[in-house]
PDB file of N, CA and C in Angstrom:
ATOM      1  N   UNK A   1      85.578  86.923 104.000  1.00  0.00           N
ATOM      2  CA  UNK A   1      86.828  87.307 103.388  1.00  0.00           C
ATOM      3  C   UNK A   1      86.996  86.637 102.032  1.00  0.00           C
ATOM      4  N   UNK A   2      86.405  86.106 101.432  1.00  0.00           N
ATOM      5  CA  UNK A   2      85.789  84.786 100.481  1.00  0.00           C
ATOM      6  C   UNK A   2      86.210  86.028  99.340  1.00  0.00           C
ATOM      7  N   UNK A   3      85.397  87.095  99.273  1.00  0.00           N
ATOM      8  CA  UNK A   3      85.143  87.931  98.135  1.00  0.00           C
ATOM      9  C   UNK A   3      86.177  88.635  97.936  1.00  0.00           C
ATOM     10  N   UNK A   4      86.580  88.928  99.173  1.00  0.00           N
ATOM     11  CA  UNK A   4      87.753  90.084  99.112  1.00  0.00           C
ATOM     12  C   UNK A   4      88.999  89.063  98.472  1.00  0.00           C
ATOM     13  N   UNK A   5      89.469  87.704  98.745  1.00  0.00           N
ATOM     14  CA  UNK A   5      90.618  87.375  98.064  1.00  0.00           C
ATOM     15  C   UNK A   5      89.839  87.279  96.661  1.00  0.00           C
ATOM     16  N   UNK A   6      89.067  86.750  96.641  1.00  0.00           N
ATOM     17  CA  UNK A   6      88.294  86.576  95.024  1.00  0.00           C
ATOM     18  C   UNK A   6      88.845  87.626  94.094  1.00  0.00           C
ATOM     19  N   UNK A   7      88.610  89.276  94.294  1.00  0.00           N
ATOM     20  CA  UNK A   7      88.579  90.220  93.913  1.00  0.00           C
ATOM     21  C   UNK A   7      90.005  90.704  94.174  1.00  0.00           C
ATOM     22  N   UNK A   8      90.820  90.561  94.973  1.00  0.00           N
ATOM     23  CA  UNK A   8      92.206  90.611  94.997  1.00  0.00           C
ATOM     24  C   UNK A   8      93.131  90.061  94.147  1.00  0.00           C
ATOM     25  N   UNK A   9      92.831  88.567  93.892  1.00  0.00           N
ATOM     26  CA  UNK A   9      93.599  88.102  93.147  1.00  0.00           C
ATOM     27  C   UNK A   9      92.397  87.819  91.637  1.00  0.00           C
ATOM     28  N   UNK A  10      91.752  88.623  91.650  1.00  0.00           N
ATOM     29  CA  UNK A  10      90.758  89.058  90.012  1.00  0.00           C
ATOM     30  C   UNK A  10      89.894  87.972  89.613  1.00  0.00           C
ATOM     31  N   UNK A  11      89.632  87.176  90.292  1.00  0.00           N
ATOM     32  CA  UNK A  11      88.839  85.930  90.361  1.00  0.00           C
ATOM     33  C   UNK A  11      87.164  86.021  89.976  1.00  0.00           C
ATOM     34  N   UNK A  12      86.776  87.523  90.278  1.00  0.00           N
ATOM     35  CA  UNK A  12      85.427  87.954  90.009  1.00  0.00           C
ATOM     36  C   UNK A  12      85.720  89.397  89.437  1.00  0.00           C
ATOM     37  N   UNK A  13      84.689  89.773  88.720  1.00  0.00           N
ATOM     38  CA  UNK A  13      84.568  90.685  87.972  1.00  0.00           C
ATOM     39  C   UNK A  13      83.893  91.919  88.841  1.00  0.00           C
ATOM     40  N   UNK A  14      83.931  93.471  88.061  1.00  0.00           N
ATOM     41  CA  UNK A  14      83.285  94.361  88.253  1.00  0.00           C
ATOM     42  C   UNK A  14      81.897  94.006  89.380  1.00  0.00           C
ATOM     43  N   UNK A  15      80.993  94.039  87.879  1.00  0.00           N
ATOM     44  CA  UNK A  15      79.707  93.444  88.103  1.00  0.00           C
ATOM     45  C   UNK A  15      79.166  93.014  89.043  1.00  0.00           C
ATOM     46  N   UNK A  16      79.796  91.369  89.206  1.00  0.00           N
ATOM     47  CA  UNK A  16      79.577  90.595  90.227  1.00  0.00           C
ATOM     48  C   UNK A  16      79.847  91.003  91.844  1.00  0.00           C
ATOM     49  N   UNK A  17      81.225  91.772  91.719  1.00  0.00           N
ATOM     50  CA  UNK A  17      81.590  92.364  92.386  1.00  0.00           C
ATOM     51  C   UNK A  17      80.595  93.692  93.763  1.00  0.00           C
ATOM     52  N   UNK A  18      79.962  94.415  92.521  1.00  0.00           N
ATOM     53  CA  UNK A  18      78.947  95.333  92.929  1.00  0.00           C
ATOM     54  C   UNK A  18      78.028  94.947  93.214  1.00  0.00           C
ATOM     55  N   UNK A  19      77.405  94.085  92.651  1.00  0.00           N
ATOM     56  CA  UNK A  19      76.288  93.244  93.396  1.00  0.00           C
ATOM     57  C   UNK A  19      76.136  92.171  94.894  1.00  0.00           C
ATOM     58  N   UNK A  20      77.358  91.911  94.687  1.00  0.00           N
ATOM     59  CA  UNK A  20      77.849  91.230  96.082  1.00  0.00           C
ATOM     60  C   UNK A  20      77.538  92.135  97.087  1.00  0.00           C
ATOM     61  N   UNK A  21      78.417  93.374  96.925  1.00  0.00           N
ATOM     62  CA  UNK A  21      78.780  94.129  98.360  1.00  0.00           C
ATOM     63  C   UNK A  21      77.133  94.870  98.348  1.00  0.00           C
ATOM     64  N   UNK A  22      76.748  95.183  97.419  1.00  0.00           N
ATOM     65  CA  UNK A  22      75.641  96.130  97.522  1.00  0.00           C
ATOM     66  C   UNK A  22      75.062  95.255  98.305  1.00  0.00           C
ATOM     67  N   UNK A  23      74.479  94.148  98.592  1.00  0.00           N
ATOM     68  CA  UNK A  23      73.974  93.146  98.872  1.00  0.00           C
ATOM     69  C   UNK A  23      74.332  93.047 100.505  1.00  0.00           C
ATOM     70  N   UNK A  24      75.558  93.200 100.386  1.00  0.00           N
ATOM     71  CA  UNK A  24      75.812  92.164 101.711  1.00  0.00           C
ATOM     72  C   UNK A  24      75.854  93.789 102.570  1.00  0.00           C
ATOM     73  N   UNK A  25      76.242  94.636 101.933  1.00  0.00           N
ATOM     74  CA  UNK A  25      76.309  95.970 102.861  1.00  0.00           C
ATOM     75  C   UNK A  25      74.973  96.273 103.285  1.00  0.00           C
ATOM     76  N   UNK A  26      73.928  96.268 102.485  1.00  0.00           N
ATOM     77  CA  UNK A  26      72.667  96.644 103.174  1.00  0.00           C
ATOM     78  C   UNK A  26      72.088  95.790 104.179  1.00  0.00           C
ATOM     79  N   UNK A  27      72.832  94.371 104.204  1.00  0.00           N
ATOM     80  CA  UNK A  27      72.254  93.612 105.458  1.00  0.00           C
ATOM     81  C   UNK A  27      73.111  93.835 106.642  1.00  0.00           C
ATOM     82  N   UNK A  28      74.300  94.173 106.427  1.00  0.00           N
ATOM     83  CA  UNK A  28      75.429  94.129 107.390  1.00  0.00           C
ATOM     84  C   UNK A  28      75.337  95.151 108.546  1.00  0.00           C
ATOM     85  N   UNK A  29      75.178  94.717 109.985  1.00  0.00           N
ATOM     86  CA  UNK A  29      75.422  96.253 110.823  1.00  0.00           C
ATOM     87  C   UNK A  29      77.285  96.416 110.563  1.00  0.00           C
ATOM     88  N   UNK A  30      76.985  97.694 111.270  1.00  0.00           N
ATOM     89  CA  UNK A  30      77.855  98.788 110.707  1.00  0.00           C
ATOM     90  C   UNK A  30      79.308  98.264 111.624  1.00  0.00           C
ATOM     91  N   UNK A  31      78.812  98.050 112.674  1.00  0.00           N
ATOM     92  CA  UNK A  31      79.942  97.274 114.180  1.00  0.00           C
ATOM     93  C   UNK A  31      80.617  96.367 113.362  1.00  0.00           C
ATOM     94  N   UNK A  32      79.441  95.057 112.125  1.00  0.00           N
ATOM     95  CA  UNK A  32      80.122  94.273 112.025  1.00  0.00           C
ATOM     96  C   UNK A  32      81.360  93.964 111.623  1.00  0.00           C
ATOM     97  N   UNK A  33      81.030  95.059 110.026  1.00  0.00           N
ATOM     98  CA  UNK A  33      82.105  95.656 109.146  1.00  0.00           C
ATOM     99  C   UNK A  33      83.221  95.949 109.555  1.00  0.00           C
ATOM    100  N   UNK A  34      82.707  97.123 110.388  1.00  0.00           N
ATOM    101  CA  UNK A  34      83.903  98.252 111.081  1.00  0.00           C
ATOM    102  C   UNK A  34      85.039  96.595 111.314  1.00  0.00           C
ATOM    103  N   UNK A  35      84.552  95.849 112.462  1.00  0.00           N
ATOM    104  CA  UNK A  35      85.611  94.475 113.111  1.00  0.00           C
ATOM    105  C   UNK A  35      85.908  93.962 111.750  1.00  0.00           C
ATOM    106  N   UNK A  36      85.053  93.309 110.713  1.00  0.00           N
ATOM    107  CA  UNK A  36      85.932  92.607 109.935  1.00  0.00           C
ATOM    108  C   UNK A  36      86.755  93.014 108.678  1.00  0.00           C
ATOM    109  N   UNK A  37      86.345  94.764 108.798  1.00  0.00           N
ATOM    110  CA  UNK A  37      87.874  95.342 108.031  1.00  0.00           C
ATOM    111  C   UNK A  37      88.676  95.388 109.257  1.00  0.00           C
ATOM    112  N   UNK A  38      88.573  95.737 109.775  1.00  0.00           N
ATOM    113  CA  UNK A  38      89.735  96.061 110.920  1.00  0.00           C
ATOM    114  C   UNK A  38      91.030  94.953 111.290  1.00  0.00           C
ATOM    115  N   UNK A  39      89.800  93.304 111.291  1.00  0.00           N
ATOM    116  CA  UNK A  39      90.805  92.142 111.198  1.00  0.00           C
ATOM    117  C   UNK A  39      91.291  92.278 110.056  1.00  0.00           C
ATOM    118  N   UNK A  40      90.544  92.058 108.977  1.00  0.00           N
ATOM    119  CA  UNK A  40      91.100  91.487 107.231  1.00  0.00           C
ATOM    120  C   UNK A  40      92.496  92.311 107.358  1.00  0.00           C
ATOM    121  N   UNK A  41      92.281  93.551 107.510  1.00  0.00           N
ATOM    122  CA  UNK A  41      93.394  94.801 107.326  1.00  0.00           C
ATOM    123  C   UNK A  41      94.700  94.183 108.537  1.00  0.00           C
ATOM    124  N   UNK A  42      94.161  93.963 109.527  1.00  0.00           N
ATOM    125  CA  UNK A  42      95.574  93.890 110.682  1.00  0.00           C
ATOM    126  C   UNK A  42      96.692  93.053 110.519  1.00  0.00           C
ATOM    127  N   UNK A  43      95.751  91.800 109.721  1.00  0.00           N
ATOM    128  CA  UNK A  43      96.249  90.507 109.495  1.00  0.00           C
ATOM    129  C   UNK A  43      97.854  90.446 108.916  1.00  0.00           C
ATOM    130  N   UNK A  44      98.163  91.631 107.909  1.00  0.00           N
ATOM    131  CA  UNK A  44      98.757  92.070 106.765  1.00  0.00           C
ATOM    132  C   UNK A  44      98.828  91.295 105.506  1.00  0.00           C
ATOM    133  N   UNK A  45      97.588  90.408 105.499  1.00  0.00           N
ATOM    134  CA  UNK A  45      97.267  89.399 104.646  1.00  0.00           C
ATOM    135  C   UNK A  45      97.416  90.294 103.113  1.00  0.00           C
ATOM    136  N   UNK A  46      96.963  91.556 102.893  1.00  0.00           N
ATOM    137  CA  UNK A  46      96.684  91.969 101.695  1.00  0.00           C
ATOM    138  C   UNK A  46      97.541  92.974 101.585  1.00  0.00           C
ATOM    139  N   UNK A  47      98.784  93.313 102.107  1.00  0.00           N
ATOM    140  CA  UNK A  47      99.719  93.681 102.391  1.00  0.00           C
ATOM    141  C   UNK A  47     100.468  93.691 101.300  1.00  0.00           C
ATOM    142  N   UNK A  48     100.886  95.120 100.445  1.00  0.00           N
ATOM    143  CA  UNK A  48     101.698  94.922  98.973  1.00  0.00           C
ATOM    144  C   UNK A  48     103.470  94.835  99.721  1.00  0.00           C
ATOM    145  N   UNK A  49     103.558  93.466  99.135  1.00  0.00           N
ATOM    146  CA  UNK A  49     104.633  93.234  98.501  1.00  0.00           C
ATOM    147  C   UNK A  49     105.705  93.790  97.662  1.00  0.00           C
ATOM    148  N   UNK A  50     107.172  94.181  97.656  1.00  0.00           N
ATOM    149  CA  UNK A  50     107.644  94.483  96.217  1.00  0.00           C
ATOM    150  C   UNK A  50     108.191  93.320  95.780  1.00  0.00           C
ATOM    151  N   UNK A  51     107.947  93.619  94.081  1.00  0.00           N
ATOM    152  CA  UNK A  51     108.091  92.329  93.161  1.00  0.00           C
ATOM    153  C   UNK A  51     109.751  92.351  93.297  1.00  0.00           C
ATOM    154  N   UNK A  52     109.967  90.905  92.768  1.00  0.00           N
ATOM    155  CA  UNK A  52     111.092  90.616  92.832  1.00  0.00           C
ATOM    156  C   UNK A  52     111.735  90.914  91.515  1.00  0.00           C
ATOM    157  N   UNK A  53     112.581  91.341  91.225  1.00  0.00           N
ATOM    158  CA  UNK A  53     113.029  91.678  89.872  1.00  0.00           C
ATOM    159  C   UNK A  53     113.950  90.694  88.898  1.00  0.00           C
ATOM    160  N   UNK A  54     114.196  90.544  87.833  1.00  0.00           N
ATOM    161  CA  UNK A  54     113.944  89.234  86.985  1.00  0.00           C
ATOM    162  C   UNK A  54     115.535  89.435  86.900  1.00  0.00           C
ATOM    163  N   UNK A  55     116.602  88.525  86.479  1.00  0.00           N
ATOM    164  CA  UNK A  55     117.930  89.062  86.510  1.00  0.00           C
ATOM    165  C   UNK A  55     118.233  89.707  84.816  1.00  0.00           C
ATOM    166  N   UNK A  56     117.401  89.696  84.316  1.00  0.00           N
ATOM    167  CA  UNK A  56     117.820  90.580  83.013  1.00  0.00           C
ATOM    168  C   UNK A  56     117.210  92.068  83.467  1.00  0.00           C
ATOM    169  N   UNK A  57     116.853  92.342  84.446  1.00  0.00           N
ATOM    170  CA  UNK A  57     116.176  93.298  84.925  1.00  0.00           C
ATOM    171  C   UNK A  57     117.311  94.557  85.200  1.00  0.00           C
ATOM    172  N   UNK A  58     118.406  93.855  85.835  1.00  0.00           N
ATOM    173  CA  UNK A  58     119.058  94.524  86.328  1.00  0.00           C
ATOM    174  C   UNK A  58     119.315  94.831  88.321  1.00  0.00           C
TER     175      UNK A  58
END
């Protein structure tokens, strides 16, 4: 889950980005994935928020 906040909060780039997953997807079985999106996602860890609005905002 290392990459995914990395890349969430913009910590790594494109690039790096694509090379990671290309990487880690061709070693990864498919079961594994499937479970650790399934946790990352349930968690509501990455879960949008609405922003709070500024008081000159209105």
């Amino acid at each position: 889950m290392r990459y995914i906040d990395m890349q969430v909060h913009r910590a790594c780039d494109l690039m790096r980005a694509r090379h990671y997953w290309q990487k880690t997807l061709e070693e990864t079985p498919k079961e594994v994935l499937v479970e650790a999106l399934s946790l990352a996602l349930a968690t509501g860890r990455y879960q949008e928020k609405p922003r709070k609005r500024c008081c000159q905002c209105g």
